[in-house]
Protein backbone atom coordinates (compact mmCIF):
# COMPACT_ATOMS: atom_id res chain seq x y z
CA UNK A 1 106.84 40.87 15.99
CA UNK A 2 106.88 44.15 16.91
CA UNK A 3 108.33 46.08 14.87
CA UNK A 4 105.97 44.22 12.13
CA UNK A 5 103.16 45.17 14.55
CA UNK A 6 104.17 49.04 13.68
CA UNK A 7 104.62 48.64 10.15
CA UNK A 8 101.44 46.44 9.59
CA UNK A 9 99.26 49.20 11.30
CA UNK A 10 101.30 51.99 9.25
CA UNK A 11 100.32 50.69 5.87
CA UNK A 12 96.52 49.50 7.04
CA UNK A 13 96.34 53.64 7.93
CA UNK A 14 97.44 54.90 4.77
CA UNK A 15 95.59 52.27 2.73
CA UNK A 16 92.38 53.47 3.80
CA UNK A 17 93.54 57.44 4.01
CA UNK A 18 94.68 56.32 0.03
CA UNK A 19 91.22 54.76 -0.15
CA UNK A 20 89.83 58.76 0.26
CA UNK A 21 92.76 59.90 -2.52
CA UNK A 22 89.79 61.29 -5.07
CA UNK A 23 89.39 65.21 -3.04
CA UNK A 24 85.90 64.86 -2.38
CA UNK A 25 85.89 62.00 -1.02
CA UNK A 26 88.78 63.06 1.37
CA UNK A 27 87.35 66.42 2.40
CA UNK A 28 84.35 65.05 3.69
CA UNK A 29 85.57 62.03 5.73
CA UNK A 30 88.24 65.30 7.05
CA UNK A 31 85.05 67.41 8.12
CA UNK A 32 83.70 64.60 9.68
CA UNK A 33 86.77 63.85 11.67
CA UNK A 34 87.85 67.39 12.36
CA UNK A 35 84.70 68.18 13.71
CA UNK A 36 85.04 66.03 16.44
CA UNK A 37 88.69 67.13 17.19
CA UNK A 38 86.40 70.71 17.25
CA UNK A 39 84.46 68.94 20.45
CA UNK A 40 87.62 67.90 21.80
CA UNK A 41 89.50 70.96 21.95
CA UNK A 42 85.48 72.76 23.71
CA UNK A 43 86.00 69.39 26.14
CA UNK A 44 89.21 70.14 27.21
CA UNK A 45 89.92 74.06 26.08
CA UNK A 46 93.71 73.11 25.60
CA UNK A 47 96.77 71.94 26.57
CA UNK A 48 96.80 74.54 29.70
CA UNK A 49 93.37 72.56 31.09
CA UNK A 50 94.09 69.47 29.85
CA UNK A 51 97.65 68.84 30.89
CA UNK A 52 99.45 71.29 32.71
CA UNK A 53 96.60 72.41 35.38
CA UNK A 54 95.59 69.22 36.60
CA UNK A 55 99.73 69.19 37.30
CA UNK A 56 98.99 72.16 40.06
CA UNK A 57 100.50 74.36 37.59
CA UNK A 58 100.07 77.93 36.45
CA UNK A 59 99.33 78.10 32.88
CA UNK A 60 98.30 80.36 30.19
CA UNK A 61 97.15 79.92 26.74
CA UNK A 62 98.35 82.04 23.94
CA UNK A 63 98.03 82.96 19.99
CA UNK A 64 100.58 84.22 17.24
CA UNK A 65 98.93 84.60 13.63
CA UNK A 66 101.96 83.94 11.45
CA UNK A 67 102.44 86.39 8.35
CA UNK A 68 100.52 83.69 6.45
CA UNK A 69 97.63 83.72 8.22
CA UNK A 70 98.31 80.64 10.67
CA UNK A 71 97.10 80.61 13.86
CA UNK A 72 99.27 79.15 16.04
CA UNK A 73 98.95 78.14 19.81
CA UNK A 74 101.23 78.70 22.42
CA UNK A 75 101.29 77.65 26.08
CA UNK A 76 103.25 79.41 28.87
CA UNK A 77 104.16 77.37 32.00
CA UNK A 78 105.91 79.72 34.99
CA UNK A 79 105.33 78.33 38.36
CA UNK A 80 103.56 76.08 40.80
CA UNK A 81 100.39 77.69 41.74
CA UNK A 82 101.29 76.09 44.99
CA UNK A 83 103.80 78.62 45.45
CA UNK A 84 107.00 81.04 43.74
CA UNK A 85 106.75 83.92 41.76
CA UNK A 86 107.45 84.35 38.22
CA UNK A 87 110.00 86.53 38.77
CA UNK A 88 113.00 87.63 36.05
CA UNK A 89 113.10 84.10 34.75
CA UNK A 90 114.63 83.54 31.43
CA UNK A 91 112.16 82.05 28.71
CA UNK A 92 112.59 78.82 27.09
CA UNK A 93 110.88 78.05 24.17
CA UNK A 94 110.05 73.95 23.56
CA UNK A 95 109.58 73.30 19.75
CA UNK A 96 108.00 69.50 19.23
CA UNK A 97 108.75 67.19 15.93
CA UNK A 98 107.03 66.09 12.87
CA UNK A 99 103.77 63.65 14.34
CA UNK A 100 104.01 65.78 17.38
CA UNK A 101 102.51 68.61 19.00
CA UNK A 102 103.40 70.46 22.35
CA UNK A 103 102.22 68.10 24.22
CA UNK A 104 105.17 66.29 23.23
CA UNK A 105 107.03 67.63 26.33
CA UNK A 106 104.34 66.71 29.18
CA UNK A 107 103.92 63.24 28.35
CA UNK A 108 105.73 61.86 30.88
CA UNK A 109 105.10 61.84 34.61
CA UNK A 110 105.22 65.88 36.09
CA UNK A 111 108.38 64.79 37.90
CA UNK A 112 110.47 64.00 34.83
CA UNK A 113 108.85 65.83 32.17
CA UNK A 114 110.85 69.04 30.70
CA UNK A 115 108.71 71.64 30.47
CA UNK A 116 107.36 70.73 34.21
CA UNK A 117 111.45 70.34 35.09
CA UNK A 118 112.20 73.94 33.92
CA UNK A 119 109.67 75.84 35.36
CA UNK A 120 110.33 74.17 38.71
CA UNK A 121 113.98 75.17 37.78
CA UNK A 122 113.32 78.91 37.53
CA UNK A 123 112.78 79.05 33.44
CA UNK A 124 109.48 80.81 31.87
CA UNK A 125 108.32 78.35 30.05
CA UNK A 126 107.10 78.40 26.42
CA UNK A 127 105.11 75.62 23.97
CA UNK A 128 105.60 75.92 20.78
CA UNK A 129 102.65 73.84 18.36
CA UNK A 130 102.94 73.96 14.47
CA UNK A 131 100.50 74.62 12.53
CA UNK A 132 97.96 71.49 11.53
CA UNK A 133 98.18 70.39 14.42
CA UNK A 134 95.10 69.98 17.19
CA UNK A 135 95.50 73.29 18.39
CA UNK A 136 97.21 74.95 15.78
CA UNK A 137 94.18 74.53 13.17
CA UNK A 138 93.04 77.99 13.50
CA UNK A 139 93.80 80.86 9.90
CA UNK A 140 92.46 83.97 8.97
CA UNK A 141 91.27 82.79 5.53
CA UNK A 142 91.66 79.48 4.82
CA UNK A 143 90.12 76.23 6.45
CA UNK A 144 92.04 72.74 6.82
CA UNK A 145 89.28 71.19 4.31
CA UNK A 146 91.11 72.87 1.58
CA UNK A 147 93.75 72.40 -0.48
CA UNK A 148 95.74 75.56 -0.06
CA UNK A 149 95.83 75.15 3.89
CA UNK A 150 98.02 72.45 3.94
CA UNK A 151 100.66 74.05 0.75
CA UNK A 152 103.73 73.87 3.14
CA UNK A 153 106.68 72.22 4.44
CA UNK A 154 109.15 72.40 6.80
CA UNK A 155 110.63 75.25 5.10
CA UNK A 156 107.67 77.66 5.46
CA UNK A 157 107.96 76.66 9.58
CA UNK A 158 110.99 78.21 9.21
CA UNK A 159 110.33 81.25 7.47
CA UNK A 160 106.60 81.59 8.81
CA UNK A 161 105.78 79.89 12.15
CA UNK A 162 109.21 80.18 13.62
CA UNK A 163 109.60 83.92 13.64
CA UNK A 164 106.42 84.79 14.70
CA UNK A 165 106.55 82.55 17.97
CA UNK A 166 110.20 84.21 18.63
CA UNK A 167 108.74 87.34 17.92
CA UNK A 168 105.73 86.99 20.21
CA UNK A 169 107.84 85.13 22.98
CA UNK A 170 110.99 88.05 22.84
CA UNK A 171 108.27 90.72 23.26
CA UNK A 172 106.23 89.24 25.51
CA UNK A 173 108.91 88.58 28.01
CA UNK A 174 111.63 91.41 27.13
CA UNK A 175 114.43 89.14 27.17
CA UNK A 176 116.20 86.78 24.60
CA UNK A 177 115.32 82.86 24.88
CA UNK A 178 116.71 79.54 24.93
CA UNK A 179 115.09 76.87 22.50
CA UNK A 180 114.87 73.55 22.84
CA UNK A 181 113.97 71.51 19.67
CA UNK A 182 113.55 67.69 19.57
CA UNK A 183 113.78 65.94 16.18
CA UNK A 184 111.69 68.43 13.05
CA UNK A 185 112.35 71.19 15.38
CA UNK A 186 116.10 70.84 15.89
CA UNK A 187 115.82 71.23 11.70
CA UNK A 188 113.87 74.09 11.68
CA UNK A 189 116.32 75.93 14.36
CA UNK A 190 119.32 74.92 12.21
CA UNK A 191 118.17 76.16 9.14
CA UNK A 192 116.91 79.19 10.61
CA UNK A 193 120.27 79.25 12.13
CA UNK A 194 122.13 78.76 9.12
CA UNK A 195 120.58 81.96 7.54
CA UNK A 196 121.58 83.89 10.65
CA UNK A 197 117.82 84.75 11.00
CA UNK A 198 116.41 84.90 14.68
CA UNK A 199 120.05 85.34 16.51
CA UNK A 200 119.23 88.71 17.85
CA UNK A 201 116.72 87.04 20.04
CA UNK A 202 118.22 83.97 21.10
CA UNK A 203 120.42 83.12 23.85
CA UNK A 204 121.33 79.20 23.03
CA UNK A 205 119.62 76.09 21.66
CA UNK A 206 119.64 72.67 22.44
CA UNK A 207 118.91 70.24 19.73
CA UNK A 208 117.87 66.33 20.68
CA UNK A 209 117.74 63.83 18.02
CA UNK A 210 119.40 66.33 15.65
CA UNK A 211 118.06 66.09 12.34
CA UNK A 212 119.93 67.63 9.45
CA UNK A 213 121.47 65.12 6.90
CA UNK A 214 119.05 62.15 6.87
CA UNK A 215 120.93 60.56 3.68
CA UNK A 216 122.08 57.73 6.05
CA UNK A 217 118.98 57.12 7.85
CA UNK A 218 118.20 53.85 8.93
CA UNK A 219 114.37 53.85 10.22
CA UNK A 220 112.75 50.99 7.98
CA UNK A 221 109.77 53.03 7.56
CA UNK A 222 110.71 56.15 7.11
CA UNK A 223 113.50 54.84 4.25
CA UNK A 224 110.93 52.46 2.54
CA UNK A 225 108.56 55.55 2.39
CA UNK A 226 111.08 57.81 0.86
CA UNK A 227 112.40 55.36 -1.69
CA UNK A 228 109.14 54.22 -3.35
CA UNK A 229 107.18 57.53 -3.16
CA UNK A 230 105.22 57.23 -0.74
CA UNK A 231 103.96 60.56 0.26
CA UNK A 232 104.05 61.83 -3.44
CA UNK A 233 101.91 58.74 -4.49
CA UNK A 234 99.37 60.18 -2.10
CA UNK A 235 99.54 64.22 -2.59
CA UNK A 236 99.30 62.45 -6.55
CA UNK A 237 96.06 61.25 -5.38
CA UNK A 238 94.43 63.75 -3.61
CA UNK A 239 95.85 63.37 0.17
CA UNK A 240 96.91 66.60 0.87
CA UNK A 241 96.54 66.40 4.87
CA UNK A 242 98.59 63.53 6.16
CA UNK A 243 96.99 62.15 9.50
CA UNK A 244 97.86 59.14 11.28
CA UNK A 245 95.61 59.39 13.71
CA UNK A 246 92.23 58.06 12.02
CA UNK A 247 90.39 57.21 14.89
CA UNK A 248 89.81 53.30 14.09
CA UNK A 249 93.08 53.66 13.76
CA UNK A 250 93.90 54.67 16.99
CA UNK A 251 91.45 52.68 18.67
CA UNK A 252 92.97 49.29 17.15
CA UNK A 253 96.53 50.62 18.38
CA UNK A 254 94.93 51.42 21.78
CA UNK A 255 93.23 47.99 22.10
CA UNK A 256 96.16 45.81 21.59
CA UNK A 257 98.27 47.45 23.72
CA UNK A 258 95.57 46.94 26.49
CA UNK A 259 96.06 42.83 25.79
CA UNK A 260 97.77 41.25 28.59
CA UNK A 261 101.47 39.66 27.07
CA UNK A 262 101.44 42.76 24.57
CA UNK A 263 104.44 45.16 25.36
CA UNK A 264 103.64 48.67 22.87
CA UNK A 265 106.91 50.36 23.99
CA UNK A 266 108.57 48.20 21.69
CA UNK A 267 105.53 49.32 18.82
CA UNK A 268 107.58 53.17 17.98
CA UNK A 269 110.70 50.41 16.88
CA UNK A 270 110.10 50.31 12.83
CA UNK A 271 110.50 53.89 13.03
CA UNK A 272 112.72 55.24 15.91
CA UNK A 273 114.70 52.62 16.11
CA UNK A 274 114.84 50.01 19.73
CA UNK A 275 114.11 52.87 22.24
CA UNK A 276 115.42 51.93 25.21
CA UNK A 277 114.10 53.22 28.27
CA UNK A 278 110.03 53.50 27.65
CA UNK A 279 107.63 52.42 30.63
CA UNK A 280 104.90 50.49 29.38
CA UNK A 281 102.30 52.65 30.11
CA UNK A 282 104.31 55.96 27.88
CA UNK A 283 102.33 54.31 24.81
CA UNK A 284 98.85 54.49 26.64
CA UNK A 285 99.53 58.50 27.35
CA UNK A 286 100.80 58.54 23.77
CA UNK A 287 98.28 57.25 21.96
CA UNK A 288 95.63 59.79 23.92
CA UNK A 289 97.25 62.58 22.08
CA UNK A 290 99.67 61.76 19.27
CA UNK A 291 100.30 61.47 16.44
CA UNK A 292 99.18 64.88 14.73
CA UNK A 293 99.09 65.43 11.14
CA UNK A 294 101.16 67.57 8.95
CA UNK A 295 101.14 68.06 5.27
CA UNK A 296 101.69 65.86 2.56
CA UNK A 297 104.06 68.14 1.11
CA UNK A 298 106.12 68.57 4.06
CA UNK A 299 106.68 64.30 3.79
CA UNK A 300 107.38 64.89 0.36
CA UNK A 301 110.23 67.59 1.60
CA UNK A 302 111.76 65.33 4.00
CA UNK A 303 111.65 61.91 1.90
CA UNK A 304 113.82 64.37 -1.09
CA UNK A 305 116.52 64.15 2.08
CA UNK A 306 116.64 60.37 3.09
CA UNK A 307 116.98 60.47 -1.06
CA UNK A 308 119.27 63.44 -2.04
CA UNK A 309 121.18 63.69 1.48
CA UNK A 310 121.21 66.56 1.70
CA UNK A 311 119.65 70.07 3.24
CA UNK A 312 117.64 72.04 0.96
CA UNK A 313 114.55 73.35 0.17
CA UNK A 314 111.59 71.67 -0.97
CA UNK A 315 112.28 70.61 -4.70
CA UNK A 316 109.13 71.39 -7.02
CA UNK A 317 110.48 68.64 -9.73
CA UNK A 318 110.11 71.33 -11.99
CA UNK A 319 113.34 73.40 -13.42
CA UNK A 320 110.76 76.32 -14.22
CA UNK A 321 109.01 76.05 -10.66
CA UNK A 322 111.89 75.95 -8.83
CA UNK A 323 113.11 79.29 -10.89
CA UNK A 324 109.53 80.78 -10.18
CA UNK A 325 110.15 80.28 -6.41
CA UNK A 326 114.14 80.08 -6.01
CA UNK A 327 115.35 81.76 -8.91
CA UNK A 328 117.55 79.31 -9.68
CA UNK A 329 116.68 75.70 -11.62
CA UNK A 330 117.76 73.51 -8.40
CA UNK A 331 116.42 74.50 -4.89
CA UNK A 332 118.79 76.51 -2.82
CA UNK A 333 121.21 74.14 0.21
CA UNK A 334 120.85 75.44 4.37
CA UNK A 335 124.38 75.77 4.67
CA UNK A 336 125.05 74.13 8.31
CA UNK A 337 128.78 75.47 8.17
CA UNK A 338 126.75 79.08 8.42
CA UNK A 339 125.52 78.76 11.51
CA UNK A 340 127.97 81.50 13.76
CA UNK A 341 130.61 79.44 15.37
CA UNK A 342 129.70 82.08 18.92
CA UNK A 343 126.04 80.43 19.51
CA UNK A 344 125.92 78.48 22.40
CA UNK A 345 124.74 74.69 21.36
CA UNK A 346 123.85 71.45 22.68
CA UNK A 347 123.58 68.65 20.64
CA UNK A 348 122.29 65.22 22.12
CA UNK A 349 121.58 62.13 20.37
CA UNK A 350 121.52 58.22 20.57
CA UNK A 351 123.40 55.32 18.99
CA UNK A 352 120.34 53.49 18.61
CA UNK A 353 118.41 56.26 16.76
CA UNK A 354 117.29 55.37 13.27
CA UNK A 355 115.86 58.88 12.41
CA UNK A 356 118.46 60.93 13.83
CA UNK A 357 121.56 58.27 12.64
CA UNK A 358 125.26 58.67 14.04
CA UNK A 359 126.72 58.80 10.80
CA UNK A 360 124.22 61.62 9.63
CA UNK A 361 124.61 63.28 13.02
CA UNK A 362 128.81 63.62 12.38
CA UNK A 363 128.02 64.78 9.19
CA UNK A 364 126.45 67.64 11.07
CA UNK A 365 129.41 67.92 13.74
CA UNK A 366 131.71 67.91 10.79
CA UNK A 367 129.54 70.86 9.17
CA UNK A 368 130.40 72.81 13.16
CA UNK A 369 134.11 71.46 12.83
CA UNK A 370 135.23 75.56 13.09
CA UNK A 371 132.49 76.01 16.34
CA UNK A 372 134.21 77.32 19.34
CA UNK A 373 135.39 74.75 21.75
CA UNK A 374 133.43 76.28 24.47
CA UNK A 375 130.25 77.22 22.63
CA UNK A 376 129.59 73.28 21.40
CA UNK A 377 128.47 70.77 23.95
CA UNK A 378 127.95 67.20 22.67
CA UNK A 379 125.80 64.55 24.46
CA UNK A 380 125.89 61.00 23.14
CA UNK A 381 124.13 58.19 24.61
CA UNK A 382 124.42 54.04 23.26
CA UNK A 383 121.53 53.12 24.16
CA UNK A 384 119.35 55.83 23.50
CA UNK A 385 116.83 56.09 20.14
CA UNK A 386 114.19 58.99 19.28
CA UNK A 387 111.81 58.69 21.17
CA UNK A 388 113.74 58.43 24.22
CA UNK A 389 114.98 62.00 24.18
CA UNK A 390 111.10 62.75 24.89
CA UNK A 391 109.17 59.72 26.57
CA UNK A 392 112.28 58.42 28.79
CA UNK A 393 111.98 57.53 32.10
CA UNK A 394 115.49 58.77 32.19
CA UNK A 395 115.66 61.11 30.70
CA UNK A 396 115.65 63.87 33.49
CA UNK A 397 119.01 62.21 35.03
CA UNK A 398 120.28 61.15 31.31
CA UNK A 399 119.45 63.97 29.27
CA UNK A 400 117.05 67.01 31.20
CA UNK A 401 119.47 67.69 34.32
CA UNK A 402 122.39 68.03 31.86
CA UNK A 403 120.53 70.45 29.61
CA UNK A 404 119.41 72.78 32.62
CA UNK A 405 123.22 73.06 33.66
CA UNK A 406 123.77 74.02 30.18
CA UNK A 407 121.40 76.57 29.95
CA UNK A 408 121.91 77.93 33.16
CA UNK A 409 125.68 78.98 32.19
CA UNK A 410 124.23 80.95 29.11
């Protein structure tokens, strides 16, 4: 019941986003709803005000334009303002998934959340938030209500958004950085990776719910999306923001879960897979914040994986396109078996995961087969699915206290 729960609200979303297809139509229900996001963000000013000081943390909000013109936010967490200094602590940067924004990492309680865990831990603390998302709407030029704002995918994150929030990060703070991706932004990191870009400023990464092959994923959604065309039946139409979070939407999600008898953890199931370890009330906190939008094309991007499994850039469907951009007729692979066997990794990820699948996730090992011994640390946990990695109530002992130990040896 459940998991039909998820799907059933899925497809009643994107029939009435696919009701807005024709552009007009679509731009102005957008306006309408961004301008209330607009009121939001005056409410609350940000994650810093919204999340992390009411904590009895020290926070400060940051922006990076990206050499496209994005303007991304970034927040940076160092110490209690009950106490410590910020000292020579080495900076971690968090980098959220695809749905997701930074608040990704302070959803749970401040006691078992990561970015709260490493600044108590001694680590300068960084949020990462891609563009399109709430508080990564901002460009120099262009505005979400058109079409050109939302011409990306996961490849121009990493060519655009990723280096400029390294870049701002490594000069801000003087030192190298750990980063810590979870899901979109463990892909991002290994295709950045794979081109040996951004190595002279990193100092490890740590990658949970690895995504790189997803030719074997098992999600129901995700797969059923991919293999009838979902996402290019609505970019086809018109759709070129993709945004779950309509707000009847949300407020039909919110309501059920408030019934008495109805458990939500269970709701994320048609598309993480059976998370194991959610407290009932995760989905409430959720639902206040997530999910964020992203572009049409970048679904597009990632259903040509689940199809193709394989790694490569964004396929125009066009021999002469894919010349005009690649200069070649097919788009270029991220070869994983790139990535310098010397980088410090850790790789976690669950056996009940049906975005981040085992057999996908040993494809990956198998590309890092020639990794040295001591540079590769591997995490693997039953009964753990996506969203666990990032809403656990375990996951400081499980997966968080691990990690720290890891990055405290680099």
């Amino acid at each position: 019941m459940a998991n039909a729960l998820a799907t059933i609200s899925l497809l009643l979303t994107l029939l009435c986003r696919s009701a807005t297809g024709v552009r007009t139509k679509a731009f102005s229900l957008r306006s309408q709803r961004r301008l209330s996001d607009l009121v939001a963000v005056a409410d609350d000013d940000g994650i810093c005000q919204s999340m992390v000081e009411p904590q009895n943390y020290d926070c400060e909000e940051h922006t990076v334009t990206t050499q496209d013109g994005y303007i991304l936010s970034l927040q940076r967490i160092s110490v209690r303002q009950s106490g410590g200094t910020t000292g020579d602590r080495p900076p971690v940067m968090l980098q959220h998934g695809v749905f997701m924004d930074g608040i990704t990492w302070l959803l749970l309680p401040a006691d078992k959340s990561l970015a709260f865990l490493l600044a108590d831990n001694k680590f300068d603390v960084w949020i990462a938030n891609t563009r399109g998302t709430k508080y990564s709407r901002g460009h120099t030029s262009l505005s979400p209500d058109d079409e050109a704002y939302w011409n990306w995918t996961w490849d121009t994150l990493v060519s655009s958004d990723l280096p400029a929030v390294f870049n701002y990060v490594y000069h801000q703070t003087g030192q190298r950085l750990h980063y810590v991706g979870h899901s979109q932004g463990t892909l991002m990191a290994l295709a950045a990776f794979s081109k040996e870009q951004l190595l002279d400023m990193l100092r490890s990464a740590v990658l949970l719910s690895p995504i790189a092959y997803m030719g074997q994923m098992t999600s129901p959604v995700a797969r059923s999306a991919a293999e009838n065309f979902l996402a290019e039946a609505l970019y086809w139409l018109g759709v070129d923001e993709f945004d779950l979070r309509g707000v009847a939407a949300v407020k039909l999600l919110q309501d059920i879960c408030q019934k008495t008898g109805v458990d939500c953890t269970h709701m994320l199931t048609a598309f993480t897979g059976p998370n194991c370890c959610l407290n009932s009330t995760i989905v409430d906190v959720f639902l206040d914040h997530e999910p964020q939008p992203t572009s049409t094309m970048n679904l597009i991007h990632l259903a040509q994986m689940i199809r193709d499994g394989t790694i490569s850039m964004y396929d125009y469907g066009d021999e002469g396109q894919n010349v005009e951009h690649y200069g070649q007729a097919t788009p270029p692979l991220y070869n994983m078996s790139s990535i310098p066997n010397d980088l410090p990794l850790f790789l976690s990820y669950g056996g009940a995961d049906a975005l981040s699948d085992v057999r996908d996730v040993k494809l990956l090992l198998d590309s890092l087969k020639d990794h040295d011994g001591d540079k590769l640390v591997t995490q693997y946990r039953e009964d753990y699915a996506h969203a666990d990695f990032v809403m656990g109530e375990n996951a400081k002992e499980v997966v968080y206290d691990p990690l720290m130990a890891f990055l405290r040896l680099q």
